[in-house]
PDB file of N, CA and C in Angstrom:
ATOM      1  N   UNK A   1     165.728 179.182 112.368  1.00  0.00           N
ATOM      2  CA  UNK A   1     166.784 180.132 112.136  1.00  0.00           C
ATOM      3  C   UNK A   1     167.529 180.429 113.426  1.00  0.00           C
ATOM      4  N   UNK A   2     166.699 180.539 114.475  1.00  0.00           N
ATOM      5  CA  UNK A   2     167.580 180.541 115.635  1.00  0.00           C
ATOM      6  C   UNK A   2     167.717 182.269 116.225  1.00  0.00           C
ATOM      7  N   UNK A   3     167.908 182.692 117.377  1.00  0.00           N
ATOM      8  CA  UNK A   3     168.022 184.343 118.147  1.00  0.00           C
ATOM      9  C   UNK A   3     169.363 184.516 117.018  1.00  0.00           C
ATOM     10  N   UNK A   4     169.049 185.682 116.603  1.00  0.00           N
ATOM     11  CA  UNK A   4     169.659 186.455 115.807  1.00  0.00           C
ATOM     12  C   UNK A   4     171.200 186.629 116.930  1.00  0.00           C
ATOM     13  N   UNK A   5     172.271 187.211 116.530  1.00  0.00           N
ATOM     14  CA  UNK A   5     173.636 187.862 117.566  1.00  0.00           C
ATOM     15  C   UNK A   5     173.458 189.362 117.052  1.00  0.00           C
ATOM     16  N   UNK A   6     173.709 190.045 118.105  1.00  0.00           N
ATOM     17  CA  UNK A   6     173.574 191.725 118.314  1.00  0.00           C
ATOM     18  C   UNK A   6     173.736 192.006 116.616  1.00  0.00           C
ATOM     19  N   UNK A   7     174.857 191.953 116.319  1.00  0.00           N
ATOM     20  CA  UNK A   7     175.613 192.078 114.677  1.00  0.00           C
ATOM     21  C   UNK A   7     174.154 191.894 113.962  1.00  0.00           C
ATOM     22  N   UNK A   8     173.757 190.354 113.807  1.00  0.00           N
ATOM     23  CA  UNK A   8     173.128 190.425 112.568  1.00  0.00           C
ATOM     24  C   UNK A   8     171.799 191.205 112.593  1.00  0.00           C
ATOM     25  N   UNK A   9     171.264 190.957 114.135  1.00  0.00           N
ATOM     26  CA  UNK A   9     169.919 192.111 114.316  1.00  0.00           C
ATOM     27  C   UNK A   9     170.141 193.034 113.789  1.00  0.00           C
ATOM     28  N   UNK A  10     171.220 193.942 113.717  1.00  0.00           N
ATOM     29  CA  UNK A  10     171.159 195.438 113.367  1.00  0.00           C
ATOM     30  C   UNK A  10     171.148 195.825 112.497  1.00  0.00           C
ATOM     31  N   UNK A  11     171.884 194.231 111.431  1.00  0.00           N
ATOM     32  CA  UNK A  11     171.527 194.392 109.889  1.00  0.00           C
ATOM     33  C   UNK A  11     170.134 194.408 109.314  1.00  0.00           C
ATOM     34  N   UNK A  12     169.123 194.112 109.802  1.00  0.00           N
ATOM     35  CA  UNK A  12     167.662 193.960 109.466  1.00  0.00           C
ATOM     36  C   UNK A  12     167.352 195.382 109.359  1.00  0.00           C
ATOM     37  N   UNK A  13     166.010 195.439 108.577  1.00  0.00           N
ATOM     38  CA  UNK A  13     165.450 196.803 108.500  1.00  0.00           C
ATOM     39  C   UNK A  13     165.228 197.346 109.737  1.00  0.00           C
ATOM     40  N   UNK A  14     165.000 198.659 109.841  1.00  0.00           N
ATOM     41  CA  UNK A  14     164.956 199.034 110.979  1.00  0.00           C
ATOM     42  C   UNK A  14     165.712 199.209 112.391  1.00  0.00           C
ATOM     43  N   UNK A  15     166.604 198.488 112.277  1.00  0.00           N
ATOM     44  CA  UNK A  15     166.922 198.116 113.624  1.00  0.00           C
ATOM     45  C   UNK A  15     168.732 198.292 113.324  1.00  0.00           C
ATOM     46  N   UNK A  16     168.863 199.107 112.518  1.00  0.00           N
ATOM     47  CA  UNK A  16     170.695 199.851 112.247  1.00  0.00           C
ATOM     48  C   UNK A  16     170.442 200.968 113.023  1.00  0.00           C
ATOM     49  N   UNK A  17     169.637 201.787 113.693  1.00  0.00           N
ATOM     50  CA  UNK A  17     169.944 203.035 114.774  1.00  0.00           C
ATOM     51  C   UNK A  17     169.466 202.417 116.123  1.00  0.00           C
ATOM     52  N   UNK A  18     168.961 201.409 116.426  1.00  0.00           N
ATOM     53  CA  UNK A  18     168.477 200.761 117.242  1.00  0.00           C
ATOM     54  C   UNK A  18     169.794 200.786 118.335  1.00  0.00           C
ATOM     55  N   UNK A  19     169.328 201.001 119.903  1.00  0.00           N
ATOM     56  CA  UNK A  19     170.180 200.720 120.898  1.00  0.00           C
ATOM     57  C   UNK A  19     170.258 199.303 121.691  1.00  0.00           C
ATOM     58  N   UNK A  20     171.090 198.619 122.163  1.00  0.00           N
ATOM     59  CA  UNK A  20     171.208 197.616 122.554  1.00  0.00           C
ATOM     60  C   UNK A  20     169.568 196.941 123.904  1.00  0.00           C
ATOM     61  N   UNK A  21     169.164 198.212 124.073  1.00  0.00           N
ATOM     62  CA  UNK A  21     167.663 197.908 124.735  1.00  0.00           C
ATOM     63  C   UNK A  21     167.264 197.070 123.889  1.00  0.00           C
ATOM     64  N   UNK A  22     166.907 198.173 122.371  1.00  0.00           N
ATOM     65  CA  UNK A  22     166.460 197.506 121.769  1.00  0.00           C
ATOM     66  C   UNK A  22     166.455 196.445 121.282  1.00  0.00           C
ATOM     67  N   UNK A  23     167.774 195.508 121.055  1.00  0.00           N
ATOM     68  CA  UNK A  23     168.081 194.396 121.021  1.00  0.00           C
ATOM     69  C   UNK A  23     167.353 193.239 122.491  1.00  0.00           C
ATOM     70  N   UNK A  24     167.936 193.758 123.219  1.00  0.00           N
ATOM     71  CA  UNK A  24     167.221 193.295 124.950  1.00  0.00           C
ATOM     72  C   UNK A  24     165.396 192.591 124.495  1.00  0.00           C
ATOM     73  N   UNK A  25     165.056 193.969 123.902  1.00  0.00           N
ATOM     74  CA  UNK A  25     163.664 193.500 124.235  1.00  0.00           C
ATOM     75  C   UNK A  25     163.295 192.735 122.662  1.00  0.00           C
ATOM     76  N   UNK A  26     163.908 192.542 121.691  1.00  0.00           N
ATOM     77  CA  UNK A  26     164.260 191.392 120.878  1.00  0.00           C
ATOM     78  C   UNK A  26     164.063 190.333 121.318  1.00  0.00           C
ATOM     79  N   UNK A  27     165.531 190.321 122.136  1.00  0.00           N
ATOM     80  CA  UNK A  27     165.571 188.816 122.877  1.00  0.00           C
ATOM     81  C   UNK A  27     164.022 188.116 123.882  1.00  0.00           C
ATOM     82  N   UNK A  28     163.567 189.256 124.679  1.00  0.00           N
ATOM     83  CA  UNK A  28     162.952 189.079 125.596  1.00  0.00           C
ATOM     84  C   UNK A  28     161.135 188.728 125.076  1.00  0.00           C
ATOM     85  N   UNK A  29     161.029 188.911 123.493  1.00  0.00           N
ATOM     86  CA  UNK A  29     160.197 188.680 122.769  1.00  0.00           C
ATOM     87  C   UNK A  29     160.344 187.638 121.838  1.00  0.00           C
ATOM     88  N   UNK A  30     161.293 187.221 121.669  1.00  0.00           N
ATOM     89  CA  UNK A  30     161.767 186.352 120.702  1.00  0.00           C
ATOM     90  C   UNK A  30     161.110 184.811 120.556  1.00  0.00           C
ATOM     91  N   UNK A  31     160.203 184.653 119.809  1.00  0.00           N
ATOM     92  CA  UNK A  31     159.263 183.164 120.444  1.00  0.00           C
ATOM     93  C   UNK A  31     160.122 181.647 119.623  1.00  0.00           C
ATOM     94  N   UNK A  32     159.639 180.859 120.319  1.00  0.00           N
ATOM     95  CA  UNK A  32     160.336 179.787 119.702  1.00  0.00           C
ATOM     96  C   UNK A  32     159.180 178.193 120.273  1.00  0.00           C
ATOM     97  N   UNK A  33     158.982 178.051 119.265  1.00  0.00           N
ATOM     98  CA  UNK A  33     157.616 176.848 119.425  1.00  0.00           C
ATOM     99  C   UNK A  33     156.626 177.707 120.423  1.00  0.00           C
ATOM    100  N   UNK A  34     156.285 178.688 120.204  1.00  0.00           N
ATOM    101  CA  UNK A  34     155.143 178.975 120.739  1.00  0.00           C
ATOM    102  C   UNK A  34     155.190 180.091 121.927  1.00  0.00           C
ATOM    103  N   UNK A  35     156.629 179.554 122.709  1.00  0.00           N
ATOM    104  CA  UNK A  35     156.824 180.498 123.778  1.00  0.00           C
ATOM    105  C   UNK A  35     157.843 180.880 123.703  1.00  0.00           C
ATOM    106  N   UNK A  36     158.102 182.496 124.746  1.00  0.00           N
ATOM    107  CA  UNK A  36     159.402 182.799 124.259  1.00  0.00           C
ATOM    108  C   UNK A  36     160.570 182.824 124.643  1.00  0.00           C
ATOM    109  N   UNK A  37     161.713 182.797 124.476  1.00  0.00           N
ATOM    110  CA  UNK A  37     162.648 182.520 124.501  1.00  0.00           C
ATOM    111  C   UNK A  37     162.969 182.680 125.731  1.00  0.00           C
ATOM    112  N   UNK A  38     162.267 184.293 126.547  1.00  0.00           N
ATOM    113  CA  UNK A  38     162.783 184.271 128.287  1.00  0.00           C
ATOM    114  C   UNK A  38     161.535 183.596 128.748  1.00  0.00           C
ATOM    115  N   UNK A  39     160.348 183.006 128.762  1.00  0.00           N
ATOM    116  CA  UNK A  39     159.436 182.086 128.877  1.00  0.00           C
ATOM    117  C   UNK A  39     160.377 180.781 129.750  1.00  0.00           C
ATOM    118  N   UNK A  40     161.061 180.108 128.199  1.00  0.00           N
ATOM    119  CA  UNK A  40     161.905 178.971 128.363  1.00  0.00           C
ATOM    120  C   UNK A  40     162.819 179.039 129.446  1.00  0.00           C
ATOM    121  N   UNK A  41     163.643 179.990 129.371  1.00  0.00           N
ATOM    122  CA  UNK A  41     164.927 180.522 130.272  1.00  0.00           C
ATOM    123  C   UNK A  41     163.951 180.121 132.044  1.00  0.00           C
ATOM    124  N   UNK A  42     163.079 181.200 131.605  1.00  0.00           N
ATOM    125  CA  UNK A  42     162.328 181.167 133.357  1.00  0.00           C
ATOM    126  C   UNK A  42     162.024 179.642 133.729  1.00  0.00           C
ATOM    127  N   UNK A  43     161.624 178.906 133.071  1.00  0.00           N
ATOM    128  CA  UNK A  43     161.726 177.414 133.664  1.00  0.00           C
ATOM    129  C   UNK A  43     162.823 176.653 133.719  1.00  0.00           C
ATOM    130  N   UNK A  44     163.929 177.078 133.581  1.00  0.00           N
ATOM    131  CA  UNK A  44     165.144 176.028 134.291  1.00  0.00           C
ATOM    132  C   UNK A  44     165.336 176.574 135.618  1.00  0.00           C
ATOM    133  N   UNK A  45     165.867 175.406 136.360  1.00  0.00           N
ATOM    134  CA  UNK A  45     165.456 175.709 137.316  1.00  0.00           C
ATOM    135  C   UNK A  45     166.752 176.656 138.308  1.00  0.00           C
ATOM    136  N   UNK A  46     166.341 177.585 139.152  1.00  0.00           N
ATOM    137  CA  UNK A  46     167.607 178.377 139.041  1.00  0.00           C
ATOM    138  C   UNK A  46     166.993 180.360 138.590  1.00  0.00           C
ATOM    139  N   UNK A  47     166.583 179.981 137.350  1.00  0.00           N
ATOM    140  CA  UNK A  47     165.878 181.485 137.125  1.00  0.00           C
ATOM    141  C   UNK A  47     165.027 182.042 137.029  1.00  0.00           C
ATOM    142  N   UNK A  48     164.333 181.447 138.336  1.00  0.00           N
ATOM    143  CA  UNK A  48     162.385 181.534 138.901  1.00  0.00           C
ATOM    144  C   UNK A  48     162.570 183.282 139.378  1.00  0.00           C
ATOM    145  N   UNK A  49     163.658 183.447 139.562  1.00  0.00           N
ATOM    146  CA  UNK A  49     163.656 185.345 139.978  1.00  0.00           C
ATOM    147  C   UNK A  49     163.409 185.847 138.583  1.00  0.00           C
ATOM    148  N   UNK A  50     163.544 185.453 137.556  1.00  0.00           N
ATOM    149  CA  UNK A  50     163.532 185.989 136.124  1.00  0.00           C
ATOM    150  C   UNK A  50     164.401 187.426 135.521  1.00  0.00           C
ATOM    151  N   UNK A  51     165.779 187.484 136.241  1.00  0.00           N
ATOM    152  CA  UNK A  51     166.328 188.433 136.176  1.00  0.00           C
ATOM    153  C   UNK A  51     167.099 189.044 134.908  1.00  0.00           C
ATOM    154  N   UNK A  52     166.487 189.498 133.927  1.00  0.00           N
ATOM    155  CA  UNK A  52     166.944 189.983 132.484  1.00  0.00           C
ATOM    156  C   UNK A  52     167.957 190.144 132.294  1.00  0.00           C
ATOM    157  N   UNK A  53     169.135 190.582 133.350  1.00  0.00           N
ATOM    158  CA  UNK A  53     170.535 190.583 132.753  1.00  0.00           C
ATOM    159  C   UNK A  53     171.078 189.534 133.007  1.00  0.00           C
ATOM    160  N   UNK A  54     170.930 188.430 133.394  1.00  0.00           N
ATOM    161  CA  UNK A  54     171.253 186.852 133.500  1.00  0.00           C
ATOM    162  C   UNK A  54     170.651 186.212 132.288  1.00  0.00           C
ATOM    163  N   UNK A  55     169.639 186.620 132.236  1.00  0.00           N
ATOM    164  CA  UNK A  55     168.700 186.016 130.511  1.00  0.00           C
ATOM    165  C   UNK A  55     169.595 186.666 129.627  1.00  0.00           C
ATOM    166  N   UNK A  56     170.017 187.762 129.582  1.00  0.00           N
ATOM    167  CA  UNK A  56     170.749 188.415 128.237  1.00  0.00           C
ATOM    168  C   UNK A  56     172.076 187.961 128.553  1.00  0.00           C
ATOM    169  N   UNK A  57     173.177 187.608 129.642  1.00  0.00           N
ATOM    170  CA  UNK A  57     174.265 187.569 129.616  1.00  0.00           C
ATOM    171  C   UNK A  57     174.461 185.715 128.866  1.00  0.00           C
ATOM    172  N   UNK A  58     172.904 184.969 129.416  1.00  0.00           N
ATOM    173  CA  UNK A  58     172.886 183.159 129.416  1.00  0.00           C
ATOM    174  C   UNK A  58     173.005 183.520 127.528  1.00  0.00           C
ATOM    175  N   UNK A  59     171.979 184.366 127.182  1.00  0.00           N
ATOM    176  CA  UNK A  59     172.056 184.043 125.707  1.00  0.00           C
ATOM    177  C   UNK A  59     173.027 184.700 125.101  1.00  0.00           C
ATOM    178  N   UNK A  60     173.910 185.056 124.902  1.00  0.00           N
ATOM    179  CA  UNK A  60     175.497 186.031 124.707  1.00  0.00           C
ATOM    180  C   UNK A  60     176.253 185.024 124.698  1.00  0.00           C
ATOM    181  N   UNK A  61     176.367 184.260 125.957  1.00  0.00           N
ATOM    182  CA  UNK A  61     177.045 183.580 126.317  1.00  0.00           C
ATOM    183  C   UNK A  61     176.757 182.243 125.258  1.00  0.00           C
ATOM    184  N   UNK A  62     175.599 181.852 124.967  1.00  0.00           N
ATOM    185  CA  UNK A  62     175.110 180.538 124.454  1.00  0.00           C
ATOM    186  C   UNK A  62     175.881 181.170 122.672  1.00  0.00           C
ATOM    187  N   UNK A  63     175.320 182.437 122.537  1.00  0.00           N
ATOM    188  CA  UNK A  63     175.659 182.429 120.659  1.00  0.00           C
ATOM    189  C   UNK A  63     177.414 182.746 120.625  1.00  0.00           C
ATOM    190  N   UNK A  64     178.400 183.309 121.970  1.00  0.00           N
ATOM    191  CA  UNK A  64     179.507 183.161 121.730  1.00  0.00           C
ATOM    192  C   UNK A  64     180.282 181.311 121.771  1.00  0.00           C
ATOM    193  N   UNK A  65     179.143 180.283 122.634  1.00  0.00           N
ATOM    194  CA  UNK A  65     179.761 178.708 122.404  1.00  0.00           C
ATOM    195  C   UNK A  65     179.519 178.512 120.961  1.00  0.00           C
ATOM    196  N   UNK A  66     178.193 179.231 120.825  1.00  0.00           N
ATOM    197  CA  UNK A  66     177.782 178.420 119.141  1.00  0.00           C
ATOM    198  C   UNK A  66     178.830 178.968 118.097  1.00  0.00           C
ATOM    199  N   UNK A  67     179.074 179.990 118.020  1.00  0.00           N
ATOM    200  CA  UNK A  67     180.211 180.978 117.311  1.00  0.00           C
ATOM    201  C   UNK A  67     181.719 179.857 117.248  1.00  0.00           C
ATOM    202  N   UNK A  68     182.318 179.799 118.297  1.00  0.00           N
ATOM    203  CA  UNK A  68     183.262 179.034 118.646  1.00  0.00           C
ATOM    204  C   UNK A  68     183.143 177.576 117.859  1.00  0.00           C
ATOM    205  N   UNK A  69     182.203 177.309 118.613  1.00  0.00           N
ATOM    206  CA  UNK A  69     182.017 175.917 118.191  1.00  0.00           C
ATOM    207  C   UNK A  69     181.910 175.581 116.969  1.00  0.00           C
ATOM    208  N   UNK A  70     181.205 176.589 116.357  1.00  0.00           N
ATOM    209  CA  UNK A  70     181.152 176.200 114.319  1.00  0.00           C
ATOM    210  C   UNK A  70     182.460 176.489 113.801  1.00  0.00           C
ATOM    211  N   UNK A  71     183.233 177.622 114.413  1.00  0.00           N
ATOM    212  CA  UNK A  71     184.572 177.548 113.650  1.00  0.00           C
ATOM    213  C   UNK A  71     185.459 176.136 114.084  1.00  0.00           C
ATOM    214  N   UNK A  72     185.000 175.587 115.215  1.00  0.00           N
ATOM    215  CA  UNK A  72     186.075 174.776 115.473  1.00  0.00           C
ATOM    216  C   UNK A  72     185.599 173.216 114.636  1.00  0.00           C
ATOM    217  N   UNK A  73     184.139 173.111 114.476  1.00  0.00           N
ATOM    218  CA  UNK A  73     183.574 172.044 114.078  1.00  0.00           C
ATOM    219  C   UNK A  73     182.302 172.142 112.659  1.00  0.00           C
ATOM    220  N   UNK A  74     183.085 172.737 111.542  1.00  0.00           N
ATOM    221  CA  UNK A  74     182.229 173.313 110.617  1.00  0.00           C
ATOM    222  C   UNK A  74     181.285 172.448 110.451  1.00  0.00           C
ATOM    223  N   UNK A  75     181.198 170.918 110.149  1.00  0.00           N
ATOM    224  CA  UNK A  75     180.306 170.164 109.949  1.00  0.00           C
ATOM    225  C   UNK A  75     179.364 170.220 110.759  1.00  0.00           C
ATOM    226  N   UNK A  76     179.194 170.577 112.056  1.00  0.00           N
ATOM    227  CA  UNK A  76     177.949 170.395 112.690  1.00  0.00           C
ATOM    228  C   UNK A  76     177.100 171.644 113.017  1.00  0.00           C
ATOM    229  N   UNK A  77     176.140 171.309 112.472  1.00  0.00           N
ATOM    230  CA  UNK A  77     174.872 172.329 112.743  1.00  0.00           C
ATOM    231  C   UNK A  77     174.529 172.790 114.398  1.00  0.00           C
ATOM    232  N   UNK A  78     175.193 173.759 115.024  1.00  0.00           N
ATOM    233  CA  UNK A  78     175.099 174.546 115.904  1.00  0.00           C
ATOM    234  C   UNK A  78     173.655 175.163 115.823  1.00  0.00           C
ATOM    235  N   UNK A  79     172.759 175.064 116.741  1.00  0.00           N
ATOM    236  CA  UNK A  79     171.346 175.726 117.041  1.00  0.00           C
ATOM    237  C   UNK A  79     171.393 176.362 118.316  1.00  0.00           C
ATOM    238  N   UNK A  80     170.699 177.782 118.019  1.00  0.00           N
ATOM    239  CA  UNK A  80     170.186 178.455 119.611  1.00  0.00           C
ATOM    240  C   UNK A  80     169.167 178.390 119.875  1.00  0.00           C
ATOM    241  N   UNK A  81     169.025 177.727 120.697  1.00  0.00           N
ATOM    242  CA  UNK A  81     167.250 177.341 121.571  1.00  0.00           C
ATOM    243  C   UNK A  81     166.804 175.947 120.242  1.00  0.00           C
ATOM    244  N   UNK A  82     167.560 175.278 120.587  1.00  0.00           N
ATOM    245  CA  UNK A  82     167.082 174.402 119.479  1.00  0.00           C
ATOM    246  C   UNK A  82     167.677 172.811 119.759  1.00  0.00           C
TER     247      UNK A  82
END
């Protein structure tokens, strides 16, 4: 299914009064084959400081290409962390 975007998280139970932390530590829990999503992030190489607002701005940044990219190219299956 892929990291949820701020929007659809908030549609889930629970998480419509939720503050954007709360989203943060979403992301920062978010597992994917086993490990999680800032796990992955921390091994490229570059973000051995592991600095969370670079992890949250890289993945923002990754679901606004995927966003883009499906309107511009409906046929292809766009994945985050995938």
């Amino acid at each position: 299914m892929g990291i949820l975007t701020y929007t659809k998280w908030r549609t889930q139970v629970n998480n419509n009064q939720e503050s954007m932390q709360g989203y943060v530590n979403y992301l920062l829990n978010y597992k994917y084959k086993g490990e999680t999503a800032y796990e992955r992030w921390l091994s490229l190489p570059g973000n051995e400081a592991g600095n969370v607002s670079e992890f949250v701005t890289y993945i923002l940044e990754r679901q606004q290409h995927v966003v883009v990219q499906h309107q511009l190219e409906p046929h292809q299956n766009a994945k985050i962390m995938g």
